[in-house]
PDB file of N, CA and C in Angstrom:
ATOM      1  N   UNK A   1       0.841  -1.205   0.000  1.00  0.00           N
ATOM      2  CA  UNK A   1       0.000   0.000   0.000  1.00  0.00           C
ATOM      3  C   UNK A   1       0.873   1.252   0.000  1.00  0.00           C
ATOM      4  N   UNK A   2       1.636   1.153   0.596  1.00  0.00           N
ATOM      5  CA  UNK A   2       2.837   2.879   0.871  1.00  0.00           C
ATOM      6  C   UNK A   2       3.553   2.533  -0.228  1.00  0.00           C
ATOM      7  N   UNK A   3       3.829   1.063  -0.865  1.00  0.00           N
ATOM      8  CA  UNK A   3       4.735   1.325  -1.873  1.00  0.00           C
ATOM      9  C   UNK A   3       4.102   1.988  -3.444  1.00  0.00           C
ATOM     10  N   UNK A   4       2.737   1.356  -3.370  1.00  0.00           N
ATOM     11  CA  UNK A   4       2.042   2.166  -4.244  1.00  0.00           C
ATOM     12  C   UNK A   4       1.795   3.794  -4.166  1.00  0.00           C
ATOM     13  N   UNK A   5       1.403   4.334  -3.325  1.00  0.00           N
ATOM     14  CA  UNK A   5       1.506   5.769  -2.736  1.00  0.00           C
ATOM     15  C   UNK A   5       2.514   6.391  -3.406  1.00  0.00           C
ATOM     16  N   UNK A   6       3.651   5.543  -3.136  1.00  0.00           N
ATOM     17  CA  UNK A   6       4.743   6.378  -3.361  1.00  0.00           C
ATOM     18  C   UNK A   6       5.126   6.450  -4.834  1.00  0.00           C
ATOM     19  N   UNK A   7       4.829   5.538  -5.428  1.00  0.00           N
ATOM     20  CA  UNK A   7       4.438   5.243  -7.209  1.00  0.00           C
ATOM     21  C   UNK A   7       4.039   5.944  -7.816  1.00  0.00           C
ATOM     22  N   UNK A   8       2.589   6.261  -7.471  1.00  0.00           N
ATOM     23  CA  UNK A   8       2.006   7.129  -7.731  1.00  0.00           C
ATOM     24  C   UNK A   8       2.097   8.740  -7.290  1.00  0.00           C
ATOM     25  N   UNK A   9       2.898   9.435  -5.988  1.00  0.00           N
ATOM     26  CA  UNK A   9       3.542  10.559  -5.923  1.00  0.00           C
ATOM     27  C   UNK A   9       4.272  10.725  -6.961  1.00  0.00           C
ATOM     28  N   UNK A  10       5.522   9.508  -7.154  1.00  0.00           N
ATOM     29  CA  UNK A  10       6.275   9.617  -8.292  1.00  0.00           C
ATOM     30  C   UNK A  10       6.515  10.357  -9.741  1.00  0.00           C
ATOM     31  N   UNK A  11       4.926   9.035  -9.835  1.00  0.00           N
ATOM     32  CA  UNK A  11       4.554   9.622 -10.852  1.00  0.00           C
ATOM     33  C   UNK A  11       3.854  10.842 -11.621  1.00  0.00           C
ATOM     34  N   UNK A  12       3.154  11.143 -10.534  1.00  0.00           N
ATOM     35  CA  UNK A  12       2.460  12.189 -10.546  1.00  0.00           C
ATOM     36  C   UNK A  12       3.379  13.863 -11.126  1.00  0.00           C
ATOM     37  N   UNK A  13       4.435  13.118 -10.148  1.00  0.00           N
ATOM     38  CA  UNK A  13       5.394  14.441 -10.128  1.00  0.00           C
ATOM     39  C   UNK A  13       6.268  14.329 -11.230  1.00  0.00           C
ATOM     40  N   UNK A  14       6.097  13.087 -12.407  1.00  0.00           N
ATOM     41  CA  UNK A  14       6.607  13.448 -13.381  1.00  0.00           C
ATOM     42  C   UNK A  14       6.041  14.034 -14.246  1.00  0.00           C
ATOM     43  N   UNK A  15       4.602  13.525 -14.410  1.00  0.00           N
ATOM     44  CA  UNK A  15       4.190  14.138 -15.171  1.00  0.00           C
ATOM     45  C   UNK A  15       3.571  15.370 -14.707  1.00  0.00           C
ATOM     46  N   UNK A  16       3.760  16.043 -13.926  1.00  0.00           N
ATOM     47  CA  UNK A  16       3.860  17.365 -13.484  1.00  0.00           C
ATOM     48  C   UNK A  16       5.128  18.165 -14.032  1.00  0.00           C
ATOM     49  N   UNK A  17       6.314  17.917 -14.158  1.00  0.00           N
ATOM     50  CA  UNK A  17       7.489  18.280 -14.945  1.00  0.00           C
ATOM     51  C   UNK A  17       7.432  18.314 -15.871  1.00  0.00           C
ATOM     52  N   UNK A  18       6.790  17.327 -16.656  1.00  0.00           N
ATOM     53  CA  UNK A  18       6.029  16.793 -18.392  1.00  0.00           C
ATOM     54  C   UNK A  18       5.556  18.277 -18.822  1.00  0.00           C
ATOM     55  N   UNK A  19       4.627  18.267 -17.990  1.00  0.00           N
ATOM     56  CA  UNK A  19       3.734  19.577 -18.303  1.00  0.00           C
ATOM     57  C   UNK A  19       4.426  20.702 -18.384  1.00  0.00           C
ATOM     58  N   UNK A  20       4.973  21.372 -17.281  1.00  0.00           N
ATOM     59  CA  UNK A  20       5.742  22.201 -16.860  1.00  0.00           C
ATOM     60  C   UNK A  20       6.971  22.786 -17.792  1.00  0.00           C
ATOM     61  N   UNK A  21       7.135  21.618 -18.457  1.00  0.00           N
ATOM     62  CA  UNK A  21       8.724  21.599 -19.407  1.00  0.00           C
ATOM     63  C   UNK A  21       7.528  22.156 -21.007  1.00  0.00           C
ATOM     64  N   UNK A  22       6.420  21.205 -21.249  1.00  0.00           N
ATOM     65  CA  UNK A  22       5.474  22.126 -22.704  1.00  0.00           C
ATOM     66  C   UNK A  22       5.139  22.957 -22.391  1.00  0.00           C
ATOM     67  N   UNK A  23       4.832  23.530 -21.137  1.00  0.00           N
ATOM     68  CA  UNK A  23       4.333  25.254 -21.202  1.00  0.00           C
ATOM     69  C   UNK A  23       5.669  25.688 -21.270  1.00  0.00           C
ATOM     70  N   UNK A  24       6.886  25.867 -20.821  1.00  0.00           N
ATOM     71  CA  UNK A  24       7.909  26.403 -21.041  1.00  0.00           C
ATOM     72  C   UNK A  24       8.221  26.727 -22.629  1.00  0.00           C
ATOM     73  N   UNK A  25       7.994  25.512 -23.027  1.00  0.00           N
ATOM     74  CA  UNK A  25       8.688  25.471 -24.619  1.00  0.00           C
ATOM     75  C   UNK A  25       7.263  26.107 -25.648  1.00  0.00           C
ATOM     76  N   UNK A  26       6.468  25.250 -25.082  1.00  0.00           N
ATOM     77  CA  UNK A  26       5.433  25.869 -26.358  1.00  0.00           C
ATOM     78  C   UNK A  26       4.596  26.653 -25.509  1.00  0.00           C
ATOM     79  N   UNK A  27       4.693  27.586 -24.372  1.00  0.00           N
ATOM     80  CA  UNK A  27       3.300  28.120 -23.614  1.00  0.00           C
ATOM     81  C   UNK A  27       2.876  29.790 -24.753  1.00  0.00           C
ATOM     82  N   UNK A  28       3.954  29.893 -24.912  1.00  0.00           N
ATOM     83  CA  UNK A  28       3.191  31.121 -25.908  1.00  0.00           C
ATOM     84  C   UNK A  28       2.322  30.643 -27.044  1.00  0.00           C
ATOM     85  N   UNK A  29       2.879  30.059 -27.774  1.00  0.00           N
ATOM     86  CA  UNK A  29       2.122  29.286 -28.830  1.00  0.00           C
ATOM     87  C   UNK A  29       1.235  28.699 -28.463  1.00  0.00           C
ATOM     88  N   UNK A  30       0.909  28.187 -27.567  1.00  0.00           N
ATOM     89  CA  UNK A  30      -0.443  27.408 -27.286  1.00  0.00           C
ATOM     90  C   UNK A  30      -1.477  28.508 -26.784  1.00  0.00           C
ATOM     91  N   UNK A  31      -1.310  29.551 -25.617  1.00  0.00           N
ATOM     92  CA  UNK A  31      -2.306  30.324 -24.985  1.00  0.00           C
ATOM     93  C   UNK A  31      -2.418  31.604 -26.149  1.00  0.00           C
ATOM     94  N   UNK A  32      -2.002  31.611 -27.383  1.00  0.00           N
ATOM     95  CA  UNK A  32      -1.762  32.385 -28.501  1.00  0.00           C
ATOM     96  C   UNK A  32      -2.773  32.120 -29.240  1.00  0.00           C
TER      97      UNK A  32
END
């Protein structure tokens, strides 16, 4: 159970960076 938790924080927080890294690169172009 905590090892899943923590899997899923993991992951979460990558694809939180995921995101974070396309608004960087494309955020003008997209809210444009």
């Amino acid at each position: 159970m905590i090892f899943d938790i923590r899997m899923n924080v993991s992951l979460l927080k990558t694809v939180q960076n995921y995101f974070e890294d396309i608004q960087k690169t494309n955020g003008k172009v997209a809210f444009n």
